[in-house]
C-alpha atoms as a PDB file:
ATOM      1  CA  UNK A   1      87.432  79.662  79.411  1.00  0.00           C
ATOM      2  CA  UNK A   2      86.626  77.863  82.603  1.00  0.00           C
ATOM      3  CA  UNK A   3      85.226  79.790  85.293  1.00  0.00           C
ATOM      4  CA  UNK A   4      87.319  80.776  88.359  1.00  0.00           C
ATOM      5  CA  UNK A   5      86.471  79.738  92.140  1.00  0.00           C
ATOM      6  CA  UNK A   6      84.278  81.820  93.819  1.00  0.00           C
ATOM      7  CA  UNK A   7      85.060  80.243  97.512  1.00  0.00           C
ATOM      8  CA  UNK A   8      88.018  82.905  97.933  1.00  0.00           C
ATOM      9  CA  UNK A   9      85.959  86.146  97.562  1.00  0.00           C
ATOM     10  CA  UNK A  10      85.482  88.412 100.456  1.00  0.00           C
ATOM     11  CA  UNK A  11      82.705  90.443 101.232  1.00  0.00           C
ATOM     12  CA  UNK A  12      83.231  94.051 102.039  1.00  0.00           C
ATOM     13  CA  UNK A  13      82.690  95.643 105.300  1.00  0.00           C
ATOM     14  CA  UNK A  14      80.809  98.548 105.112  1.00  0.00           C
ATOM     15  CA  UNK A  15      82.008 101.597 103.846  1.00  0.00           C
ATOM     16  CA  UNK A  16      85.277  99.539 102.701  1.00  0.00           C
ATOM     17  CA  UNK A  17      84.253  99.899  98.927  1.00  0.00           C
ATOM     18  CA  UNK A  18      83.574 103.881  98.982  1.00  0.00           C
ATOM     19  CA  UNK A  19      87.410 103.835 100.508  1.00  0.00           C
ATOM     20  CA  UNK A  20      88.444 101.285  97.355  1.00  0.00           C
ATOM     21  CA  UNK A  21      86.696 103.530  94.637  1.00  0.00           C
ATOM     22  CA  UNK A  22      88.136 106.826  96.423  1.00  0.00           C
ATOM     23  CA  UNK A  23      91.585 104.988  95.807  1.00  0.00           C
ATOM     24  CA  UNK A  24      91.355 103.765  92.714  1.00  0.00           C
ATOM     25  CA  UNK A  25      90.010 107.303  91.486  1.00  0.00           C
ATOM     26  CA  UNK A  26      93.532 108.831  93.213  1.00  0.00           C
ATOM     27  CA  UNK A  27      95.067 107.833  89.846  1.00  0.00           C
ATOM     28  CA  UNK A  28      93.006 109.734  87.626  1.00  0.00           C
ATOM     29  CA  UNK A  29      89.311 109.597  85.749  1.00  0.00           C
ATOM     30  CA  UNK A  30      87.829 106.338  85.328  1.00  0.00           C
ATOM     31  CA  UNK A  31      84.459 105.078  84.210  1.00  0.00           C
ATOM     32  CA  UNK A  32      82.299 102.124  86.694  1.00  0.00           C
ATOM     33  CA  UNK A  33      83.607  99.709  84.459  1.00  0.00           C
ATOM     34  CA  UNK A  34      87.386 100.505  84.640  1.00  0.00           C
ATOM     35  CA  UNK A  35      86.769 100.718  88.516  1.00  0.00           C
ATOM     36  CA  UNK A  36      85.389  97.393  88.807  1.00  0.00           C
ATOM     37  CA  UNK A  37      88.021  95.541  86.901  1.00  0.00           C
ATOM     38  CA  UNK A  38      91.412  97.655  89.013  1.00  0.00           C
ATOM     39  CA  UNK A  39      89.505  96.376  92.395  1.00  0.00           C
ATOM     40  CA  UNK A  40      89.124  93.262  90.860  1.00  0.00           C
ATOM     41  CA  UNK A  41      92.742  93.042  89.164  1.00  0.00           C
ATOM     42  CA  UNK A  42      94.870  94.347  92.105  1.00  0.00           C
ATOM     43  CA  UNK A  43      92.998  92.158  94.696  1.00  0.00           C
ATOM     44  CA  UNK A  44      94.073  89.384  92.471  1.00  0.00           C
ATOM     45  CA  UNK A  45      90.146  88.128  91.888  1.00  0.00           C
ATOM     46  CA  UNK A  46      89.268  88.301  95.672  1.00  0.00           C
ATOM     47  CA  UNK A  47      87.052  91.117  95.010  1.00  0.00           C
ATOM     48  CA  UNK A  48      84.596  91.224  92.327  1.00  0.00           C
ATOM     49  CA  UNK A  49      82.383  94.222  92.350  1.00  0.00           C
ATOM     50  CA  UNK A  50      78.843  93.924  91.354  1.00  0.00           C
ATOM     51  CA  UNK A  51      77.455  96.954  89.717  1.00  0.00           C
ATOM     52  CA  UNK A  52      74.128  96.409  92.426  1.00  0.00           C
ATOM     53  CA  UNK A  53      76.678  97.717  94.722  1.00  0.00           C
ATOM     54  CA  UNK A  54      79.215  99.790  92.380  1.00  0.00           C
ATOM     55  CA  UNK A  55      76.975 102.455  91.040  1.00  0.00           C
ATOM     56  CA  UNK A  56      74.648 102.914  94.336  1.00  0.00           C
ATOM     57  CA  UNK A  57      78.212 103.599  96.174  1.00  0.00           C
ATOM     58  CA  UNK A  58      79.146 105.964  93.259  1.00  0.00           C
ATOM     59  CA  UNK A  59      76.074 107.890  93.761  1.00  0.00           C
ATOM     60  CA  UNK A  60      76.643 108.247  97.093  1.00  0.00           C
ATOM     61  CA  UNK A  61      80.350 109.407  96.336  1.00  0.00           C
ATOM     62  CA  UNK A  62      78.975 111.821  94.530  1.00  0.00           C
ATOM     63  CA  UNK A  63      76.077 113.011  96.242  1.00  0.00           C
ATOM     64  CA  UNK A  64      78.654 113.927  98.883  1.00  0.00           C
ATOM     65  CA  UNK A  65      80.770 115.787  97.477  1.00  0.00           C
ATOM     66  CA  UNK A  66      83.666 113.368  97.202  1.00  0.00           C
ATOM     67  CA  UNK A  67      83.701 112.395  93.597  1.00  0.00           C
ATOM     68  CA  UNK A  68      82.160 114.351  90.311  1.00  0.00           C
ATOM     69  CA  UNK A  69      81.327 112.757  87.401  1.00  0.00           C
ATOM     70  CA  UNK A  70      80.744 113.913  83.305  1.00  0.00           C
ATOM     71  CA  UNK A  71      80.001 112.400  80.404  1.00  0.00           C
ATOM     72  CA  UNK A  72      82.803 111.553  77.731  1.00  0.00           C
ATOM     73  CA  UNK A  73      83.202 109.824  74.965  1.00  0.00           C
ATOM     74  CA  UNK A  74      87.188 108.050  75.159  1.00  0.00           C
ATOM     75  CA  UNK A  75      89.448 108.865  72.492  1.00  0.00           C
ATOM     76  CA  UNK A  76      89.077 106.585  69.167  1.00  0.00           C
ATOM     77  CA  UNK A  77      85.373 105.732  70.857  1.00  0.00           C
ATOM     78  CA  UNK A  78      82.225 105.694  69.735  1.00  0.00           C
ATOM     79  CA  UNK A  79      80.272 105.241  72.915  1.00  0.00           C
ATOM     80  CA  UNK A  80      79.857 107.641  75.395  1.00  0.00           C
ATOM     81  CA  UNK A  81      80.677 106.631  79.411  1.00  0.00           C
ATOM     82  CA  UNK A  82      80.545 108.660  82.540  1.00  0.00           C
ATOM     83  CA  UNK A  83      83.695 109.358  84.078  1.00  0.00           C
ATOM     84  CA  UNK A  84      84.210 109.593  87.837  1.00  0.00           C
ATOM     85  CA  UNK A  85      87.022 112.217  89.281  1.00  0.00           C
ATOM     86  CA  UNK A  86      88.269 112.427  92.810  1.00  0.00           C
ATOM     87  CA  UNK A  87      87.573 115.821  94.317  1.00  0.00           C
ATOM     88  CA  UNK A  88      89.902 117.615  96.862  1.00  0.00           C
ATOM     89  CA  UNK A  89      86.902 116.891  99.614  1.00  0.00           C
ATOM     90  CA  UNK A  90      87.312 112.952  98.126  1.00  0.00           C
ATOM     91  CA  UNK A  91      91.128 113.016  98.410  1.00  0.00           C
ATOM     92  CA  UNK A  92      90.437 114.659 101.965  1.00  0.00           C
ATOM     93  CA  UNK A  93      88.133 112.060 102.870  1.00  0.00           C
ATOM     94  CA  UNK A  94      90.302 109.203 101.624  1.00  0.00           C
ATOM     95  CA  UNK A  95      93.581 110.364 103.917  1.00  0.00           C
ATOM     96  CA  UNK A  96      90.902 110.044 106.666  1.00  0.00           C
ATOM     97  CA  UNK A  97      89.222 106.790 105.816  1.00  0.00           C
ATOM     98  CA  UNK A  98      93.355 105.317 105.214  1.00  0.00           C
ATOM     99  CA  UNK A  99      93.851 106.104 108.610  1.00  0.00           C
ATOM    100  CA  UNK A 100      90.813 104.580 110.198  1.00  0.00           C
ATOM    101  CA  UNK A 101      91.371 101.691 107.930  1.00  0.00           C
ATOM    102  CA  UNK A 102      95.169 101.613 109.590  1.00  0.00           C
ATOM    103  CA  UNK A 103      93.980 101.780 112.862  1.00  0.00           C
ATOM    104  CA  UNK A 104      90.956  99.055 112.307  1.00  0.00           C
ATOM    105  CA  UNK A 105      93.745  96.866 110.907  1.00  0.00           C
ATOM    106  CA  UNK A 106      95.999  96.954 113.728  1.00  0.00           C
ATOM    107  CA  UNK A 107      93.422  96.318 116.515  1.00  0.00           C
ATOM    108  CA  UNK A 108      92.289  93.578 113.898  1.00  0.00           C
ATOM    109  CA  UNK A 109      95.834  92.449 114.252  1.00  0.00           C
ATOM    110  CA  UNK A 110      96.277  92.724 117.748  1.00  0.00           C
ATOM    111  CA  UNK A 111      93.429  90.338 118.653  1.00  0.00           C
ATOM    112  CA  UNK A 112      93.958  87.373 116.106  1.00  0.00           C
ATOM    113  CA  UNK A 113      97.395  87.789 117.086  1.00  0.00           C
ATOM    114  CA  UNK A 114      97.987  88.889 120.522  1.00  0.00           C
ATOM    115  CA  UNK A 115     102.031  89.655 121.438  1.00  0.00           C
ATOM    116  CA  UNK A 116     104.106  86.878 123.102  1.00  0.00           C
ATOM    117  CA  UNK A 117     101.461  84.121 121.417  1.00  0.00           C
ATOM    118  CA  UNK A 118     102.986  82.081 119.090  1.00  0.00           C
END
């Protein structure tokens, strides 16, 4: 399988990728792994998480109160893998972090494309 491009990733802005994993958690349990790949999927290969940054940002997630993890093994599996849950504080936090990202976006917006330019 040839390998894909590189050139087209992004890097994250700080704090972006706790606000991607609270997200992507909104739709139920998931493991690191399963994380990863829906970033990775729904940003159509822009973003690519590296577990050097996934699992220090889960910690964190998790240290705060905003997600809660456990052991479990899936069903028909053999291997165990710790799941991550959103936690009313993380689906708090996430409503608050959507809104900052809205407002970031729009400033963004309003200096690469200033009204009446064009």
């Amino acid at each position: 399988m040839p390998k894909k491009d590189c050139s087209n990733r992004i890097e994250l802005m700080k704090g972006t990728l706790d606000m991607l994993i609270l997200r992507t958690l909104l739709f139920g349990a998931a493991n690191g792994h399963e994380i990863a790949k829906h970033i990775q999927r729904t940003t159509d290969d822009v973003l690519q998480v590296e577990h050097g940054s996934l699992y220090p940002a889960l910690h964190r997630l998790e240290r705060r109160g905003w997600v809660v993890s456990k052991w479990e093994i899936p069903k028909g599996g053999k291997r165990e893998f710790k799941y991550y849950r959103l936690t009313p504080a993380g689906k708090k936090q996430l409503t608050a972090e959507r809104s900052e990202w809205r407002r970031l976006v729009a400033s963004i917006g309003r200096v690469m494309e200033p009204a009446g330019e064009g």
